[in-house]
C-alpha atoms as a PDB file:
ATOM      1  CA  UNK A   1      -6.938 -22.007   6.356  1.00  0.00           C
ATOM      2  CA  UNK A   2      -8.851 -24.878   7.421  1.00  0.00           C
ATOM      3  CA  UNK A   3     -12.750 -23.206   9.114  1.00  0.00           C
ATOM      4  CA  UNK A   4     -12.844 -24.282  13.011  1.00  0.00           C
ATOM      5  CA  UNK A   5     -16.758 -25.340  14.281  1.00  0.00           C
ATOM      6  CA  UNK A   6     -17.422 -24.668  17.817  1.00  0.00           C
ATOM      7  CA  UNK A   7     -20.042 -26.576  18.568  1.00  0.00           C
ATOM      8  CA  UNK A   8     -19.611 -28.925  21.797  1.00  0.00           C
ATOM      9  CA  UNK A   9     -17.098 -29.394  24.181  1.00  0.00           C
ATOM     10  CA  UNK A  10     -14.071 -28.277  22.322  1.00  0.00           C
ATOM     11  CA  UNK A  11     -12.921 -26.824  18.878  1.00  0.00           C
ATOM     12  CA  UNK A  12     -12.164 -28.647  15.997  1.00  0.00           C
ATOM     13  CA  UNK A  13     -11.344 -27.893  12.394  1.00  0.00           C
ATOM     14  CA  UNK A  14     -13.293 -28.795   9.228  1.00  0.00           C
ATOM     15  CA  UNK A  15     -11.619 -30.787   6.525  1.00  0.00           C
ATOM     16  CA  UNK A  16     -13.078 -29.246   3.547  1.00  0.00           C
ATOM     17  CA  UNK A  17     -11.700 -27.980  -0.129  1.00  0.00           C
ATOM     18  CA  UNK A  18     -12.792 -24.303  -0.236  1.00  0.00           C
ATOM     19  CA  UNK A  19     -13.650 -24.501  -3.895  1.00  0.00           C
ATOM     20  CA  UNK A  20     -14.169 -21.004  -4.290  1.00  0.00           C
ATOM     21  CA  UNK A  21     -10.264 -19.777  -5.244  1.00  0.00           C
ATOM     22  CA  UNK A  22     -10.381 -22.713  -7.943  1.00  0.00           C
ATOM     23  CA  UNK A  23     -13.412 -21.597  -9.360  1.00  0.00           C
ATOM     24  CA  UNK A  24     -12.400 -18.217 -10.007  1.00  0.00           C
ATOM     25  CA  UNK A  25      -9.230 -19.128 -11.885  1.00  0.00           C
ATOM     26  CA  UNK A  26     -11.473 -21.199 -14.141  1.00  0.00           C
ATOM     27  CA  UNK A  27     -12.992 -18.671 -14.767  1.00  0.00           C
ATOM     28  CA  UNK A  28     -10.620 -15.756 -15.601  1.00  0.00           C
ATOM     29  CA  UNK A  29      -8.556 -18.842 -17.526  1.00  0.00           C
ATOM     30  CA  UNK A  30     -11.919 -19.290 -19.446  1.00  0.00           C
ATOM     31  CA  UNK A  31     -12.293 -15.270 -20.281  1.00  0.00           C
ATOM     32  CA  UNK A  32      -8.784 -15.373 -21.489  1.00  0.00           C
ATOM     33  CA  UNK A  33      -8.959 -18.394 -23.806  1.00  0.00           C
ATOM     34  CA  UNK A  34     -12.506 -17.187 -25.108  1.00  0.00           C
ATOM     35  CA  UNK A  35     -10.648 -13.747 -25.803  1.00  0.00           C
ATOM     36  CA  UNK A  36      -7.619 -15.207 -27.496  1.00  0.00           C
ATOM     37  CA  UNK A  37      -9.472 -17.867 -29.507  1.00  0.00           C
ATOM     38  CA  UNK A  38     -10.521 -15.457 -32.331  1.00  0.00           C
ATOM     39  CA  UNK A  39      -7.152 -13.691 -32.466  1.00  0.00           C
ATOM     40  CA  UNK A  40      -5.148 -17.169 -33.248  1.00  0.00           C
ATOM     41  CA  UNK A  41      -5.593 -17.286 -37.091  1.00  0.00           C
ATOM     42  CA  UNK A  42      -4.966 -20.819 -38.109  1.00  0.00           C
ATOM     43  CA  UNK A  43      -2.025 -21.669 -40.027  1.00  0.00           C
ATOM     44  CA  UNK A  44      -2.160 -22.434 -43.900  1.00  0.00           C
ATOM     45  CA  UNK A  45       0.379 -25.625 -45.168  1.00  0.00           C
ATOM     46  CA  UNK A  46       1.325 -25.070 -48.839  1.00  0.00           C
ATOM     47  CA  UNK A  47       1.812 -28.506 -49.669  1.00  0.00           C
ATOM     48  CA  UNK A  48       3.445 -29.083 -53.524  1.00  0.00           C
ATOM     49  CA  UNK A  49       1.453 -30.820 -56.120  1.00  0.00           C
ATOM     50  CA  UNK A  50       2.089 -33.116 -58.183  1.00  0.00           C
ATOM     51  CA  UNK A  51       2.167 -32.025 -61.501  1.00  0.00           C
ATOM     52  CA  UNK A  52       2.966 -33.765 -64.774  1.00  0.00           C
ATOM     53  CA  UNK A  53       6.280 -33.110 -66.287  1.00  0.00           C
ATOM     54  CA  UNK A  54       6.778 -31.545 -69.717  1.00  0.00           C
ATOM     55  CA  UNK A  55       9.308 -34.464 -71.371  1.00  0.00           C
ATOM     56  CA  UNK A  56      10.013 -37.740 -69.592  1.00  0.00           C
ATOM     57  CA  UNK A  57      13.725 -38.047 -68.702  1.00  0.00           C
ATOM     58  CA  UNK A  58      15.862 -39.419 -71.507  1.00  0.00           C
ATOM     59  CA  UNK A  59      17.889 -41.540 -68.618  1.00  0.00           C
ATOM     60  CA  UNK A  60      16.549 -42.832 -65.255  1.00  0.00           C
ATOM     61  CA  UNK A  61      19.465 -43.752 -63.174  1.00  0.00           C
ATOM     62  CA  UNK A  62      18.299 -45.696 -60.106  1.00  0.00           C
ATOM     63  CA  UNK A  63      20.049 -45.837 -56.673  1.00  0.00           C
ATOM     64  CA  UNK A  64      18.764 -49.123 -54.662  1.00  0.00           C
ATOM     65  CA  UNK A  65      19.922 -49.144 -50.983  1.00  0.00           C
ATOM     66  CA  UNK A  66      20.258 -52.696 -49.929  1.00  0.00           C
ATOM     67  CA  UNK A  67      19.706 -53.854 -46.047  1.00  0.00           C
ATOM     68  CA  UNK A  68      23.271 -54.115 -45.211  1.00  0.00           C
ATOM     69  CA  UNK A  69      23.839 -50.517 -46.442  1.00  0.00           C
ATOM     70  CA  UNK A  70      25.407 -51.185 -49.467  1.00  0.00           C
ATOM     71  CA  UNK A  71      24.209 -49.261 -52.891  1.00  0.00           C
ATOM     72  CA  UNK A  72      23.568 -50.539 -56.133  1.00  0.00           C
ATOM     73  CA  UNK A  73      23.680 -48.250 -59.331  1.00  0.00           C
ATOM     74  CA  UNK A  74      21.457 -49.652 -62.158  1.00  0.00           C
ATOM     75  CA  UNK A  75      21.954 -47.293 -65.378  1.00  0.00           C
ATOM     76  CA  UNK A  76      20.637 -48.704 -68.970  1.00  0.00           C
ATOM     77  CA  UNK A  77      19.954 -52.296 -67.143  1.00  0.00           C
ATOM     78  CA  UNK A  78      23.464 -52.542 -66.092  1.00  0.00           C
ATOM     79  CA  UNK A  79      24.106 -53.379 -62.152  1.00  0.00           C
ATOM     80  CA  UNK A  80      27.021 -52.364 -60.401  1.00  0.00           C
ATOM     81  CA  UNK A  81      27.792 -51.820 -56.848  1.00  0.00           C
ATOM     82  CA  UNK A  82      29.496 -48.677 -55.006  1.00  0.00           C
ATOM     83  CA  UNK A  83      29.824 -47.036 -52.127  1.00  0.00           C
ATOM     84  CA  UNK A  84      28.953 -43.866 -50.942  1.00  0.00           C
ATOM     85  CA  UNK A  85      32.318 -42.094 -51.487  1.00  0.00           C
ATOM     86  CA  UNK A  86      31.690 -42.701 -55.245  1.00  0.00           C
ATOM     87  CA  UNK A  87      28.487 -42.654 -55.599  1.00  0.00           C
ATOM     88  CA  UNK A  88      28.249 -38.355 -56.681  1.00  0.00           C
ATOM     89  CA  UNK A  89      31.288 -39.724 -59.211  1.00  0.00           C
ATOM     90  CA  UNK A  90      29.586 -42.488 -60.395  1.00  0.00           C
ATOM     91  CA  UNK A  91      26.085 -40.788 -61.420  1.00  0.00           C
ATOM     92  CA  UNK A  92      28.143 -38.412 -63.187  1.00  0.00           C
ATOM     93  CA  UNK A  93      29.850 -40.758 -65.372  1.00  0.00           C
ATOM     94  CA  UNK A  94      26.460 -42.518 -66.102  1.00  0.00           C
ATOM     95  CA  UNK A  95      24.992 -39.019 -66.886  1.00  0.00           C
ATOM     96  CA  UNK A  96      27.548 -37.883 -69.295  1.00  0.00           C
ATOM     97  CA  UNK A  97      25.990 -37.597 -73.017  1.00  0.00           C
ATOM     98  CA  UNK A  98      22.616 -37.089 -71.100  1.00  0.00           C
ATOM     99  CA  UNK A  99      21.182 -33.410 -70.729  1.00  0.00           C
ATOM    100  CA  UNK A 100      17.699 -35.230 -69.316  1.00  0.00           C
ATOM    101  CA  UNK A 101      18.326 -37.743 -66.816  1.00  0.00           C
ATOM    102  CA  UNK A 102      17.053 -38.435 -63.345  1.00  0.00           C
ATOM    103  CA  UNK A 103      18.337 -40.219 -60.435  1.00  0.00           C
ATOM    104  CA  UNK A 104      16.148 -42.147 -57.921  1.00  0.00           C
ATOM    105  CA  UNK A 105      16.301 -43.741 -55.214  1.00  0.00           C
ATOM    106  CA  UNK A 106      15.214 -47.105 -54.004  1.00  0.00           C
ATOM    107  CA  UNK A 107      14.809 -48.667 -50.641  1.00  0.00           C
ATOM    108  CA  UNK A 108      13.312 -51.407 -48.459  1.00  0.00           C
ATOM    109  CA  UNK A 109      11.496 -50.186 -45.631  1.00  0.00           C
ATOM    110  CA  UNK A 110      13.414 -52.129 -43.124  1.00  0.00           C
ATOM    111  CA  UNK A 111      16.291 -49.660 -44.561  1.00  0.00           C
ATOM    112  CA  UNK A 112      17.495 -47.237 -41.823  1.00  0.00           C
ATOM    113  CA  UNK A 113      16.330 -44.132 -43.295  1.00  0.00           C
ATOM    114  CA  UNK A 114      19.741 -42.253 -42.087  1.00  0.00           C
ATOM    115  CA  UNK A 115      21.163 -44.343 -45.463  1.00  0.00           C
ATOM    116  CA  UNK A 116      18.568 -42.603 -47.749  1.00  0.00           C
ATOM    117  CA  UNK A 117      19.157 -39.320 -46.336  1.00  0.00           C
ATOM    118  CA  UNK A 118      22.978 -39.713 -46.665  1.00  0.00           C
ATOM    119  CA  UNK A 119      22.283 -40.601 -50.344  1.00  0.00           C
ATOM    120  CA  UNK A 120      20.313 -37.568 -50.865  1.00  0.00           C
ATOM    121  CA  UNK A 121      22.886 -35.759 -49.374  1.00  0.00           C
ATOM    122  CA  UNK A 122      25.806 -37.143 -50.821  1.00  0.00           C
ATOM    123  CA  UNK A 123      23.857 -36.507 -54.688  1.00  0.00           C
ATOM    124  CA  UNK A 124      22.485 -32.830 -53.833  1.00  0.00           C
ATOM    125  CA  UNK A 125      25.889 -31.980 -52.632  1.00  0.00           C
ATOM    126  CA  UNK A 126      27.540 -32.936 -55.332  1.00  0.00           C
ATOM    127  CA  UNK A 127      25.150 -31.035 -57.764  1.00  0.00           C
ATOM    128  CA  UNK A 128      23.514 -33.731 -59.215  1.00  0.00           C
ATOM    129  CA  UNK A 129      20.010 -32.353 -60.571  1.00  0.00           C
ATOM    130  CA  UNK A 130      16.962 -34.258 -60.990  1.00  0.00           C
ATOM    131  CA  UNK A 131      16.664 -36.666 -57.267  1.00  0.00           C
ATOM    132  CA  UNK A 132      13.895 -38.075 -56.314  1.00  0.00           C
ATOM    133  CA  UNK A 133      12.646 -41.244 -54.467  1.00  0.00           C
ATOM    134  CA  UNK A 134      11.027 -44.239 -55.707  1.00  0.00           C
ATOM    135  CA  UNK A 135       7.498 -45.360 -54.175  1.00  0.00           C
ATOM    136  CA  UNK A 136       5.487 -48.400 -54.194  1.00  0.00           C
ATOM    137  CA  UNK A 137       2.165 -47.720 -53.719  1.00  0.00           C
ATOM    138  CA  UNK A 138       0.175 -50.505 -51.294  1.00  0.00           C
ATOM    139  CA  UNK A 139      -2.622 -52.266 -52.685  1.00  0.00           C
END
């Protein structure tokens, strides 16, 4: 409620903040977070390392997403293209004989990553063991 001076002729009212209310919610918000502060225990990220693996894979069967979402299969330097209905299919016929053999995947980075994931999808439902991506480290 705005403070009314009554000096002079008539009454008029003071345009003023009354800082007083906002200072005490500072305040009480400042208690609180200084209470609270020592109770929030910070959260601990167990990130995986990379560790070295015991044997090499006998096989590396790549996956390379092209930019017009088509897929390549390269297995024992031979090329072939498929699509993703036959790509679980076709990893399995290029991993029969093989008990050690990886599959990894390759793509651009102007690939939409929704491809990749649907790759990794399409492979880990399947069963397919061994998936991992390919990365090119920048100079």
């Amino acid at each position: 409620m705005p403070a009314i001076s009554s000096r002079g002729r008539g009454r008029r009212t003071i345009n003023e903040i009354n800082m007083v209310p906002f200072i005490d919610v500072m305040l009480v918000l400042l208690i609180i977070f200084m209470v609270t502060a020592p109770m929030i225990t910070p959260s601990v990220v167990d990130l995986p390392s990379v560790g070295k693996a015991a044997k090499q894979p006998d096989q590396v069967i790549q996956i390379v997403v092209q930019m017009d979402d088509s897929l390549e299969m390269v297995s024992d330097s031979k090329t072939q293209k498929i699509n993703l209905e036959s790509l679980a299919n076709s990893v399995r016929v290029a991993q029969t004989g093989q008990v050690n053999s990886a599959v990894v995947i390759s793509a651009d980075r102007n690939v939409k990553y929704e491809m990749v994931v649907k790759v990794m999808d399409t492979l880990q439902r399947s069963g397919i063991q061994r998936v991992g991506l390919s990365v090119q480290l920048a100079p």
